[in-house]
N, C-alpha and C. Protein backbone atom coordinates (compact mmCIF):
# COMPACT_ATOMS: atom_id res chain seq x y z
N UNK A 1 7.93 29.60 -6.52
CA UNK A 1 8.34 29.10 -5.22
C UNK A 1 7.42 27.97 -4.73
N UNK A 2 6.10 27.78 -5.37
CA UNK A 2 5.42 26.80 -4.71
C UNK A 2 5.47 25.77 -5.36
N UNK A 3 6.33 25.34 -6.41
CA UNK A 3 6.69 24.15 -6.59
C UNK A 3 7.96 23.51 -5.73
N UNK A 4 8.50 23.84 -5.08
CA UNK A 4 9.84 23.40 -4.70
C UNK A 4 9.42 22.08 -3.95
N UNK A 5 8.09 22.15 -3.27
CA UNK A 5 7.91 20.82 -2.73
C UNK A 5 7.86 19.85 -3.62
N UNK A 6 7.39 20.31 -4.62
CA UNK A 6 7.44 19.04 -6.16
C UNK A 6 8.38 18.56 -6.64
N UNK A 7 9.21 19.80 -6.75
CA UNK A 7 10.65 19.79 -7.41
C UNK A 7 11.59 18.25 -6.07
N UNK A 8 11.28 18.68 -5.00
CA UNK A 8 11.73 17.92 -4.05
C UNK A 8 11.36 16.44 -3.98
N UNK A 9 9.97 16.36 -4.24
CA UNK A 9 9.22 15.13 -4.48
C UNK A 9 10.42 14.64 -5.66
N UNK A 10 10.17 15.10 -6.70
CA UNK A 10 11.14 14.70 -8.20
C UNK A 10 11.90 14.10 -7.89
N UNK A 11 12.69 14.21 -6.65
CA UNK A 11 13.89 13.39 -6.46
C UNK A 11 13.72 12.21 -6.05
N UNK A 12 12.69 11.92 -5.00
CA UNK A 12 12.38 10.53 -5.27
C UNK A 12 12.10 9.50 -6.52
N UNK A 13 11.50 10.25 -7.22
CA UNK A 13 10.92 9.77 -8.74
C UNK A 13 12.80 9.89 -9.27
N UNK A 14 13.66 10.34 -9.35
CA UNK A 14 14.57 10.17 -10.12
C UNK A 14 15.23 9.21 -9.24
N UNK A 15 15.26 8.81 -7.95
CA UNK A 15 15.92 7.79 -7.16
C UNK A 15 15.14 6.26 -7.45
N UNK A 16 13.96 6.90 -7.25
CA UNK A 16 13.26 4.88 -7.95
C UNK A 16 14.33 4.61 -9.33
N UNK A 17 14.33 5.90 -10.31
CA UNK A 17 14.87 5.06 -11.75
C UNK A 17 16.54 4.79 -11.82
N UNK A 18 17.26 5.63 -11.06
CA UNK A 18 18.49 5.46 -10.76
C UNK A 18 18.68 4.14 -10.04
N UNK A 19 17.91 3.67 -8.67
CA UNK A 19 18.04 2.64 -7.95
C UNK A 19 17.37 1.36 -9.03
N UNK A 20 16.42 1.38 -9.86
CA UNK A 20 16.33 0.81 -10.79
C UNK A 20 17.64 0.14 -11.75
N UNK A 21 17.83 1.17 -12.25
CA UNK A 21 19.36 1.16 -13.54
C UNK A 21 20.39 0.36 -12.38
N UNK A 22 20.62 0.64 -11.15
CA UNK A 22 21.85 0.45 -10.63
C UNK A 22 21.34 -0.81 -10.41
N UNK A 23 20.33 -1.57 -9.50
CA UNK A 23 20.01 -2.95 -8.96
C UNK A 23 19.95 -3.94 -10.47
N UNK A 24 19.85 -3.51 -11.91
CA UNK A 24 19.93 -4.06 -13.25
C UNK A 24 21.72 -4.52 -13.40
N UNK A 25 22.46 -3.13 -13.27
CA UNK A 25 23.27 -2.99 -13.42
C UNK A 25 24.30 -3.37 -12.29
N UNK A 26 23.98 -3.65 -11.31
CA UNK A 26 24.79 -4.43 -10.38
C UNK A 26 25.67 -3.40 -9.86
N UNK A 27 25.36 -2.35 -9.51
CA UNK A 27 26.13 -0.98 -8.64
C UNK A 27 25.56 -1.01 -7.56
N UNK A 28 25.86 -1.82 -6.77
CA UNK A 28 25.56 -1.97 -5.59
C UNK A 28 25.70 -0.89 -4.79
N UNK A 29 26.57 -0.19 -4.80
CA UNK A 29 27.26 0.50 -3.86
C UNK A 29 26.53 2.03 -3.94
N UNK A 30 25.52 2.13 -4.70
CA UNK A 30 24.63 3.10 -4.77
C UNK A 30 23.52 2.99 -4.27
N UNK A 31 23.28 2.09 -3.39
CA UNK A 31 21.94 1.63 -2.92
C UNK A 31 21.58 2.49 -1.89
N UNK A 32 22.59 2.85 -1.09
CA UNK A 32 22.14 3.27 0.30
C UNK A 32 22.49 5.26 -0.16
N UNK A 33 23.06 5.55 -0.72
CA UNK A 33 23.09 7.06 -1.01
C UNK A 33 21.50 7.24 -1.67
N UNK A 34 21.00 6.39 -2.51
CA UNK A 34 19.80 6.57 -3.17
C UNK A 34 18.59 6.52 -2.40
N UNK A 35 18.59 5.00 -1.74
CA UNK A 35 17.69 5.04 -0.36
C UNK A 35 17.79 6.42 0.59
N UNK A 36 18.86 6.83 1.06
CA UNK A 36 19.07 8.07 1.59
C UNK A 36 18.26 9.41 1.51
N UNK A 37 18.70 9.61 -0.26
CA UNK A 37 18.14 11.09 -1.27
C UNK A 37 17.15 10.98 -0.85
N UNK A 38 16.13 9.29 -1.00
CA UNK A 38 14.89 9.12 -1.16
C UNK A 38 14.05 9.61 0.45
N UNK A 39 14.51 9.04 1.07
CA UNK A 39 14.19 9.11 2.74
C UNK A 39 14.11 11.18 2.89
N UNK A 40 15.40 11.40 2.76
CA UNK A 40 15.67 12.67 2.89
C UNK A 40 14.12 14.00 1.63
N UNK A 41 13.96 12.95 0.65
CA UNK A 41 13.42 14.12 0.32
C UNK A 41 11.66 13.93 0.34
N UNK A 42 11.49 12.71 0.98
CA UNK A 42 10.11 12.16 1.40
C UNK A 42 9.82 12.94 2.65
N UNK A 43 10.44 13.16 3.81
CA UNK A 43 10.50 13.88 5.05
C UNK A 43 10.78 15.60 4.64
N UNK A 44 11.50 15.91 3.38
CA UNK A 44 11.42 17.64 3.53
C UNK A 44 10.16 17.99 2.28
N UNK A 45 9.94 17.18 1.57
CA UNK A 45 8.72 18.00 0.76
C UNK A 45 6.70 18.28 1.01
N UNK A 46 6.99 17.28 2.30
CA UNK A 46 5.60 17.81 3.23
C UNK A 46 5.80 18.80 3.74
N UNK A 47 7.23 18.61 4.64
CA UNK A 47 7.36 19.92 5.82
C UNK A 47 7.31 20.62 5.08
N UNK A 48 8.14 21.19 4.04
CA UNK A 48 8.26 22.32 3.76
C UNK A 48 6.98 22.65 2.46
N UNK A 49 5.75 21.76 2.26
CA UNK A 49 4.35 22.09 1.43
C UNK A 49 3.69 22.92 2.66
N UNK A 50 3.53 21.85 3.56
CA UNK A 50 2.97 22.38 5.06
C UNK A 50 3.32 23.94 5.61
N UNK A 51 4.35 23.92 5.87
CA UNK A 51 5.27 24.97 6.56
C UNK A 51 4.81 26.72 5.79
N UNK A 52 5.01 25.99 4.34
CA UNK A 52 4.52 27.50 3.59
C UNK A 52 3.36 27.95 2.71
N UNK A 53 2.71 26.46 3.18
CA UNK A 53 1.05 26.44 2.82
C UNK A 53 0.97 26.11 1.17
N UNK A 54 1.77 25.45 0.48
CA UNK A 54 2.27 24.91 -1.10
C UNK A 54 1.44 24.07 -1.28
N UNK A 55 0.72 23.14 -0.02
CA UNK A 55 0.05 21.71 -0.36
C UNK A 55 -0.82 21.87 -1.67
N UNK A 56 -1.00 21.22 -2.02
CA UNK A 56 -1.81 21.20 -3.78
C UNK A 56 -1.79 19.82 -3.33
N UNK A 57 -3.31 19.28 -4.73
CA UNK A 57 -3.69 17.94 -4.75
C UNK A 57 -2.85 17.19 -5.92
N UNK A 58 -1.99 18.25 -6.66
CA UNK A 58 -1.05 17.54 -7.52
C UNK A 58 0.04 16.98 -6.93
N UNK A 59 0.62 18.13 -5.67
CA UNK A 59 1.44 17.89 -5.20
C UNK A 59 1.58 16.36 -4.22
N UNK A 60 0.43 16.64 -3.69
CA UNK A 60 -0.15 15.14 -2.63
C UNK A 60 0.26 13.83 -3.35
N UNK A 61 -0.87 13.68 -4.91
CA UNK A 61 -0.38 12.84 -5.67
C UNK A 61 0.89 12.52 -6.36
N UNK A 62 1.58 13.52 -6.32
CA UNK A 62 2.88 13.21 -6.90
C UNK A 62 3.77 12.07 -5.84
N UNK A 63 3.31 12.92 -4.60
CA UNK A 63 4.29 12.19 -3.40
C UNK A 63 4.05 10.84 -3.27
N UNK A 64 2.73 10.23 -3.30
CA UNK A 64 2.19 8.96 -3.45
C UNK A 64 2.57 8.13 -4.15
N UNK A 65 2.38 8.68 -5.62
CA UNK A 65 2.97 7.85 -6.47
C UNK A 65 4.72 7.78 -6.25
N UNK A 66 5.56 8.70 -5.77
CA UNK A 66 6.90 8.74 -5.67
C UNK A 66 7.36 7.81 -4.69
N UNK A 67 6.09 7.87 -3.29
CA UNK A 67 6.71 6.74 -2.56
C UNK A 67 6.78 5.51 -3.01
N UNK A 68 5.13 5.21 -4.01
CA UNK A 68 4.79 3.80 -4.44
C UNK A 68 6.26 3.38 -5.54
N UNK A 69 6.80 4.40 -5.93
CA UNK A 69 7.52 3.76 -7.20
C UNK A 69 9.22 3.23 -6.43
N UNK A 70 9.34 4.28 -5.45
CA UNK A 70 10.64 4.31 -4.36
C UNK A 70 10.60 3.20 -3.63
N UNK A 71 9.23 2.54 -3.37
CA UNK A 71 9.03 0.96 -2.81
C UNK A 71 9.59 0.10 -3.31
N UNK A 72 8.75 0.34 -4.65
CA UNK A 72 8.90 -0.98 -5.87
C UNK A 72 10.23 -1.21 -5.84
N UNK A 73 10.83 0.28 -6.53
CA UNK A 73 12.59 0.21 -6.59
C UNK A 73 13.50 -0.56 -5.80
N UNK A 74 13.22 -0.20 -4.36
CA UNK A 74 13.93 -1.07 -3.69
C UNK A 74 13.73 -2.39 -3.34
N UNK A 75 12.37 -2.79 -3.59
CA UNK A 75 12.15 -3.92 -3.39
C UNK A 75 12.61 -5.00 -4.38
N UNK A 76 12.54 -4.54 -5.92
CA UNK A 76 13.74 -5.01 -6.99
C UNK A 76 14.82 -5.22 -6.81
N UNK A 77 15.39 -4.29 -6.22
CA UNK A 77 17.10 -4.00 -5.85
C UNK A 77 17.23 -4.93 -5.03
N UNK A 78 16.57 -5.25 -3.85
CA UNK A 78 16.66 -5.89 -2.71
C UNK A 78 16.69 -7.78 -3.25
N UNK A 79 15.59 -7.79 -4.21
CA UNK A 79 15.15 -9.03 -4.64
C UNK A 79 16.45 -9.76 -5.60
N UNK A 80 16.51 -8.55 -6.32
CA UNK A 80 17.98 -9.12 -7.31
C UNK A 80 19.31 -9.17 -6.23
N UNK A 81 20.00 -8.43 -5.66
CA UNK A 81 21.00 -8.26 -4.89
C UNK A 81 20.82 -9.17 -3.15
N UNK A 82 19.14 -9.17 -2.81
CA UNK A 82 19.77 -9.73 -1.66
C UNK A 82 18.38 -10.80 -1.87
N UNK A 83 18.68 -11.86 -2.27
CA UNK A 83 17.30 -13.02 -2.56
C UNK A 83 17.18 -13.74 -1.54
N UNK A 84 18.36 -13.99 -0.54
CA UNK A 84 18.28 -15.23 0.45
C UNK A 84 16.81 -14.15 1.34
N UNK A 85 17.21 -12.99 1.69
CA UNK A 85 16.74 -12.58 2.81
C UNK A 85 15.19 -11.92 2.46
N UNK A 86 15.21 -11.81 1.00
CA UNK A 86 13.25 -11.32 0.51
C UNK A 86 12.94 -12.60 0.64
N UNK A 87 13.26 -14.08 0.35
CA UNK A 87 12.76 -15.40 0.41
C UNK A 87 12.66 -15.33 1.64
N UNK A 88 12.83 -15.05 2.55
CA UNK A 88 12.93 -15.24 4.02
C UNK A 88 11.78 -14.80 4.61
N UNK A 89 11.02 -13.60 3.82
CA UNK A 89 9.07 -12.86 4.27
C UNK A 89 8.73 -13.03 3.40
N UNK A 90 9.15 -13.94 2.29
CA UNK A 90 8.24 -13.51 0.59
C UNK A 90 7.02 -13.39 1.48
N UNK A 91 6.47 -14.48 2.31
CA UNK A 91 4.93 -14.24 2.31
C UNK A 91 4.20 -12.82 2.90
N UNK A 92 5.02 -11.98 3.90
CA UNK A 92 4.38 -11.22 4.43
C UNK A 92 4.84 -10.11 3.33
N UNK A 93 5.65 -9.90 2.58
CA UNK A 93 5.91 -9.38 0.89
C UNK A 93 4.70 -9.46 0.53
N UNK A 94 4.24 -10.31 0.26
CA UNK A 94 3.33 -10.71 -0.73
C UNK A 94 2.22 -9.96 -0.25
N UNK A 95 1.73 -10.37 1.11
CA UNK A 95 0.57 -9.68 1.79
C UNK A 95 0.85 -8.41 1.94
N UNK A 96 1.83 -7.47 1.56
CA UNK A 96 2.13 -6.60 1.61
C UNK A 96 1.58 -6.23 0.27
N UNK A 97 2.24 -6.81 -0.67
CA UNK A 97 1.82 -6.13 -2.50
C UNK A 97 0.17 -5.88 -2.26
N UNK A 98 -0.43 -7.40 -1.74
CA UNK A 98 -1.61 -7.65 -2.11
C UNK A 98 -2.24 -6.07 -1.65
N UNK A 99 -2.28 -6.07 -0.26
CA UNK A 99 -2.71 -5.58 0.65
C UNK A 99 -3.00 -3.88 0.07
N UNK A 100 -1.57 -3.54 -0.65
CA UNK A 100 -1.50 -2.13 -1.17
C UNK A 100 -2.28 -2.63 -2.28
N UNK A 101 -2.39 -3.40 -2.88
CA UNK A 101 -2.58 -3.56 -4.55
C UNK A 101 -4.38 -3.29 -4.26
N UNK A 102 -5.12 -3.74 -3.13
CA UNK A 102 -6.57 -4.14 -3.16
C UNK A 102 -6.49 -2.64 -2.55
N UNK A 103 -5.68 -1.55 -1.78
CA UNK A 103 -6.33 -0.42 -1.42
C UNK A 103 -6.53 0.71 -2.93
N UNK A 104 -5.28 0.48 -3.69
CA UNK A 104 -4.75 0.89 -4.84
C UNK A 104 -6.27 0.76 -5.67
N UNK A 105 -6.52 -0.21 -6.10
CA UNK A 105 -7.86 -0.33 -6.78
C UNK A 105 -8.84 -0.28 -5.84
N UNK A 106 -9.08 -0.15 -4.49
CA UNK A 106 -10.27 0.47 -3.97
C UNK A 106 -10.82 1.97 -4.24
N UNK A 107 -9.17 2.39 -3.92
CA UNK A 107 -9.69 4.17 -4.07
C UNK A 107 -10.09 4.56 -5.35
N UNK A 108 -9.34 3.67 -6.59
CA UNK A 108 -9.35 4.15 -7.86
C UNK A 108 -10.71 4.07 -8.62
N UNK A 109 -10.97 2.62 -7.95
CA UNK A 109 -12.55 2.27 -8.40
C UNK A 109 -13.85 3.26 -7.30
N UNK A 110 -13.40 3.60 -6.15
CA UNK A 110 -14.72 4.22 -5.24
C UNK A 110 -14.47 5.78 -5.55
N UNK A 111 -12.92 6.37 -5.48
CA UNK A 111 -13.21 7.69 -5.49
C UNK A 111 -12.70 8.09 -6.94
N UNK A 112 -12.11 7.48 -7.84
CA UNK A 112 -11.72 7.64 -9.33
C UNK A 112 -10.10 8.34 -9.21
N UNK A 113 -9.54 8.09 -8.70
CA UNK A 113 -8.24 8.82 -8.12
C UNK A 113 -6.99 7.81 -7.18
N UNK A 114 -5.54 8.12 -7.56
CA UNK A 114 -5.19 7.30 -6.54
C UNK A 114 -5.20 8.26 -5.91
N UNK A 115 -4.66 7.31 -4.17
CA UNK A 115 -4.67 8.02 -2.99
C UNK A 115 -4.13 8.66 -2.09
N UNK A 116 -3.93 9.66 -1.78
CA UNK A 116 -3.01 10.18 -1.16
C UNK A 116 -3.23 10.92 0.05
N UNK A 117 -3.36 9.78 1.42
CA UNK A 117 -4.07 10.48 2.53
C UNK A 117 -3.03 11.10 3.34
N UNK A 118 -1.85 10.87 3.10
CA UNK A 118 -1.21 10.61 3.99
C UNK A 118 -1.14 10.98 6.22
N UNK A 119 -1.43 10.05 6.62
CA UNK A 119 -2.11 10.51 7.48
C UNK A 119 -0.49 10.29 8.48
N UNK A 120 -0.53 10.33 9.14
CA UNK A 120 0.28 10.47 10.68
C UNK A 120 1.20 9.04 10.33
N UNK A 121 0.10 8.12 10.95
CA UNK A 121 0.96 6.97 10.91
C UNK A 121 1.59 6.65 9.39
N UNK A 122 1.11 6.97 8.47
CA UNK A 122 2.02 6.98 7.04
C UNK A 122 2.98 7.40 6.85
N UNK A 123 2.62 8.70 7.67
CA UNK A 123 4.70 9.10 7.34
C UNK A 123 5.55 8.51 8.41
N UNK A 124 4.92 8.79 10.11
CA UNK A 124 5.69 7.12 10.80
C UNK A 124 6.22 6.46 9.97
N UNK A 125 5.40 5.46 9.47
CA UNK A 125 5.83 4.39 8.76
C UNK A 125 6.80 4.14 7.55
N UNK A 126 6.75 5.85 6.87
CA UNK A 126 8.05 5.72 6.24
C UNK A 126 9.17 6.16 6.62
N UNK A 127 9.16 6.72 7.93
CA UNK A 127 10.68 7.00 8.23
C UNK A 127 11.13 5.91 8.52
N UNK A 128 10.37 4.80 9.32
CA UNK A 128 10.50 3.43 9.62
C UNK A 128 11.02 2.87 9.05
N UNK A 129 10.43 3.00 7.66
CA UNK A 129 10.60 1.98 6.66
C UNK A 129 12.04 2.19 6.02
N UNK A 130 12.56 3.77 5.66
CA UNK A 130 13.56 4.18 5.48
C UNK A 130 14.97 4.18 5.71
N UNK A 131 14.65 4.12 7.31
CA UNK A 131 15.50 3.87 8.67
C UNK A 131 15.97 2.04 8.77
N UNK A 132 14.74 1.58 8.10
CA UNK A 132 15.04 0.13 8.85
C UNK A 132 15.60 -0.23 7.41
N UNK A 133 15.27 -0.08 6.26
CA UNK A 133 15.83 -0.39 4.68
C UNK A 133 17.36 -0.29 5.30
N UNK A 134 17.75 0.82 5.45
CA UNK A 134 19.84 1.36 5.30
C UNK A 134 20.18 0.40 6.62
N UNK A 135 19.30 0.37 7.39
CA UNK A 135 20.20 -0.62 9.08
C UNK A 135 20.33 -2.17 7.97
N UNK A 136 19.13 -2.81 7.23
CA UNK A 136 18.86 -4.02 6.70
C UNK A 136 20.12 -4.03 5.63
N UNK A 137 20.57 -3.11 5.42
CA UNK A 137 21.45 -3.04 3.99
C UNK A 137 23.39 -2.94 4.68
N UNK A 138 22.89 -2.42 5.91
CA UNK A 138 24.15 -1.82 6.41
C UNK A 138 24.72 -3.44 7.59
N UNK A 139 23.48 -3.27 7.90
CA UNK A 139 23.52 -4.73 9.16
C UNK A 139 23.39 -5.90 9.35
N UNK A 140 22.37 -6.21 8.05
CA UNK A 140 21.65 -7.33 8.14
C UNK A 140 20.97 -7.97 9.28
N UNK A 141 20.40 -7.38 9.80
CA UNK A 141 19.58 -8.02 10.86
C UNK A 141 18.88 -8.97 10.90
N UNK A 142 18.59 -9.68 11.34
CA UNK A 142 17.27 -10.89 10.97
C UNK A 142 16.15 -10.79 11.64
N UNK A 143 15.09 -10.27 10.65
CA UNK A 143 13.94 -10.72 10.67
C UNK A 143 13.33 -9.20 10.28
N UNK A 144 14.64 -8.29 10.11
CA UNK A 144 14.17 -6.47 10.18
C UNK A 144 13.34 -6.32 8.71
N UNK A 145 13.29 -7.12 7.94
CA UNK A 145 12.10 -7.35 6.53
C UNK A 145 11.34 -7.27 7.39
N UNK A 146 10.43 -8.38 7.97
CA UNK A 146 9.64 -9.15 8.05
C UNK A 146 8.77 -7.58 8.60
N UNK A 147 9.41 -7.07 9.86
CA UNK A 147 8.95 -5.90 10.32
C UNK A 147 9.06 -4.63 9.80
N UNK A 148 9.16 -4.67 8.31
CA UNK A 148 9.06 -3.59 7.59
C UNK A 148 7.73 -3.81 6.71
N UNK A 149 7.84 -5.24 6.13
CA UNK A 149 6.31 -5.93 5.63
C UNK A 149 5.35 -5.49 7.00
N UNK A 150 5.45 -5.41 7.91
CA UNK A 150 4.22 -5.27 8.49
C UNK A 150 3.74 -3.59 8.82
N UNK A 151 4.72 -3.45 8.43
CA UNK A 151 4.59 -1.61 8.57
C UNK A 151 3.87 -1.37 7.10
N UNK A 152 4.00 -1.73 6.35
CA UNK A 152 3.89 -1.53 4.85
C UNK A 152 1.96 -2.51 5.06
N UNK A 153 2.15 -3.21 5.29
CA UNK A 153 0.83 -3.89 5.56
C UNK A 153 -0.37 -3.38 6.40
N UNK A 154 0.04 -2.57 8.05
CA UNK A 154 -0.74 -2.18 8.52
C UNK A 154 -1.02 -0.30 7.77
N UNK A 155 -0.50 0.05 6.94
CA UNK A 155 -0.15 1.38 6.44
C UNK A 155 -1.59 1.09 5.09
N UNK A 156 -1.13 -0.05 4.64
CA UNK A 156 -2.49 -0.33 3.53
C UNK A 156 -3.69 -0.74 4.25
N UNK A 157 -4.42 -1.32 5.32
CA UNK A 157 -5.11 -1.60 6.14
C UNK A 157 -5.52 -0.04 6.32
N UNK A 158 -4.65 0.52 6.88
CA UNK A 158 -5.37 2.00 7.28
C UNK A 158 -6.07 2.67 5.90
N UNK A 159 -4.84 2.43 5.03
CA UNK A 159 -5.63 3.59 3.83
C UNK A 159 -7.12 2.69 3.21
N UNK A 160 -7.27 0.94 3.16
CA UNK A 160 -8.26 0.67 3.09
C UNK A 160 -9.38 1.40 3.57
N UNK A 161 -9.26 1.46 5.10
CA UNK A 161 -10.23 1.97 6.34
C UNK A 161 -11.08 3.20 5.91
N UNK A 162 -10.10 4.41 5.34
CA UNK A 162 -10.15 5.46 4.96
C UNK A 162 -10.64 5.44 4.16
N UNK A 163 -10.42 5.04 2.91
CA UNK A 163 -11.02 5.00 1.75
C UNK A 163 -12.41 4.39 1.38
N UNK A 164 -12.44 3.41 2.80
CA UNK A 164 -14.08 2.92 3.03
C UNK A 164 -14.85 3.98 3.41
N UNK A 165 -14.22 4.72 4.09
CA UNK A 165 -14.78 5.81 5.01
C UNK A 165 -15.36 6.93 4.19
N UNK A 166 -14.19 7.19 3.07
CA UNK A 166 -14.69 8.44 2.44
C UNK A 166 -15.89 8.30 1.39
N UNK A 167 -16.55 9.43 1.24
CA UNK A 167 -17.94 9.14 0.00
C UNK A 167 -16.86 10.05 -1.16
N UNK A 168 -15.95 10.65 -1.00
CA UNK A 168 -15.44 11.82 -2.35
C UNK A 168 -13.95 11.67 -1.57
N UNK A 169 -13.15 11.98 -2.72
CA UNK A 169 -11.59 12.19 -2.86
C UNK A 169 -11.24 13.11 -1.88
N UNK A 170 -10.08 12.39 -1.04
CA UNK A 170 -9.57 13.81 0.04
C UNK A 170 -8.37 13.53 0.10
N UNK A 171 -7.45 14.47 0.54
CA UNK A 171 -6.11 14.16 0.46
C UNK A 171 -5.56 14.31 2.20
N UNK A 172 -4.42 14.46 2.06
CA UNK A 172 -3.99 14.69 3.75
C UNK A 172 -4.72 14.77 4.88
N UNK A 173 -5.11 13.13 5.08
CA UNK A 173 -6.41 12.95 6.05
C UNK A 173 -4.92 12.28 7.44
N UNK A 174 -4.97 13.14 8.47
CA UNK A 174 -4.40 12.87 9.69
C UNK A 174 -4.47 11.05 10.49
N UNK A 175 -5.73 10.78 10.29
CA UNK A 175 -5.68 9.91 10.98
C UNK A 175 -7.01 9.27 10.77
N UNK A 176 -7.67 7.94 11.00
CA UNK A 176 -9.11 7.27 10.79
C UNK A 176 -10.03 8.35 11.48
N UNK A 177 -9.41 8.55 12.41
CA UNK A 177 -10.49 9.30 13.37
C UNK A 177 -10.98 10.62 13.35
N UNK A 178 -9.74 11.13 12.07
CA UNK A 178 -9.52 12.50 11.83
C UNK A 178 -10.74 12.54 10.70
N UNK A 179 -10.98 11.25 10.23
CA UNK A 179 -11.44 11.00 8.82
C UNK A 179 -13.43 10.94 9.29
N UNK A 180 -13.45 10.06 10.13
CA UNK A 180 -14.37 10.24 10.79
C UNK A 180 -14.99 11.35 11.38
N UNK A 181 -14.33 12.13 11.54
CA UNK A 181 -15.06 13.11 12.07
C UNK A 181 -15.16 14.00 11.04
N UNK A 182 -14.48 14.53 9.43
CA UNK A 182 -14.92 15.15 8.43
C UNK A 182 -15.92 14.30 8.04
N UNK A 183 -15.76 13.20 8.00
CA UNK A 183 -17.30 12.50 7.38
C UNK A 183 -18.19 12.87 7.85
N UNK A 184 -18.41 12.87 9.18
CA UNK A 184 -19.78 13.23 9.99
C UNK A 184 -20.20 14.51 9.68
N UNK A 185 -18.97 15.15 10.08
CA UNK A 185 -19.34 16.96 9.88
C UNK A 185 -20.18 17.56 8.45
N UNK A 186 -19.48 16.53 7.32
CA UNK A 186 -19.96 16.89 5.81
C UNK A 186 -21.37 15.83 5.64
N UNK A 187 -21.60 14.84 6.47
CA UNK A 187 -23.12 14.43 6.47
C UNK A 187 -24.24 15.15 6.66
């Protein structure tokens, strides 16, 4: 029973490679059921790690890497299928990759591990991100990238912060301040 949060995670990891195959394959029309699965099973495999006390540090990392790969995915999909409108933030895109890419090798090089804090505003930021992907796909809004790059940008900024912060590997850190104050306590 205490894998089910994993098992749940999995589905993201099988939605990056499906949304993969389909944005190759030009099945458009699978974009937003997949984005969906993905959203849907990013929001029930904390609650329900949390809820019945399942959290594990495998489990943490799995979710991390599931969101990082559920990014990529759509950001492919998005790039092949909708190019006018990723040309439209490439740059805050970009400062986005960078931004994750320099926290990505911070943690890996300071604590030997990727990272998986997920703190408060992280999961904010992916319902955000989730929410605003299917309106961007469904609506086209203008400019609703640009303010998803910055969610994705200030989300790597934080885990930088954190990861400056920490001396050893921690997982489900609430918030900078939350982080700060285990630092002190374990000084």
């Amino acid at each position: 029973m205490s894998q089910i949060p994993n098992l749940i995670t999995s589905i993201r990891l099988l939605a990056a490679i499906a949304l993969l195959y389909a944005g190759l394959t030009s099945q458009i029309t699978l974009f937003l059921p997949l984005v969906l699965s993905a959203g849907i099973s990013d929001m029930l495999d904390g609650y329900v790690a949390r809820k019945f006390n399942w959290c594990t540090q495998f489990g943490a990392h799995l979710d991390s890497i599931s969101d990082l790969l559920i990014y990529i995915a759509v950001l492919i999909f998005l790039a092949i299928h909708r190019p006018t409108e990723m040309a439209q933030c490439r740059w805050l895109l970009t400062a986005g990759a960078a931004t994750q890419t320099l926290h990505l090798l911070l943690a890996i090089k300071k604590l030997g591990e990727f990272p998986s804090y997920h703190t408060d505003f992280s999961r904010f930021s992916a319902y955000v991100i989730y929410i605003g992907i299917m309106i961007f796909w469904i609506f086209k809004p203008p400019h609703i990238l640009n303010f998803l790059a910055l969610f994705w940008i200030i989300c790597s900024l934080e885990g930088i912060v954190i990861t400056v912060i920490l001396r050893r590997a921690k997982s489900n850190i609430p918030s900078i301040g939350a982080c700060l104050k285990l630092e002190s306590r374990e000084a």
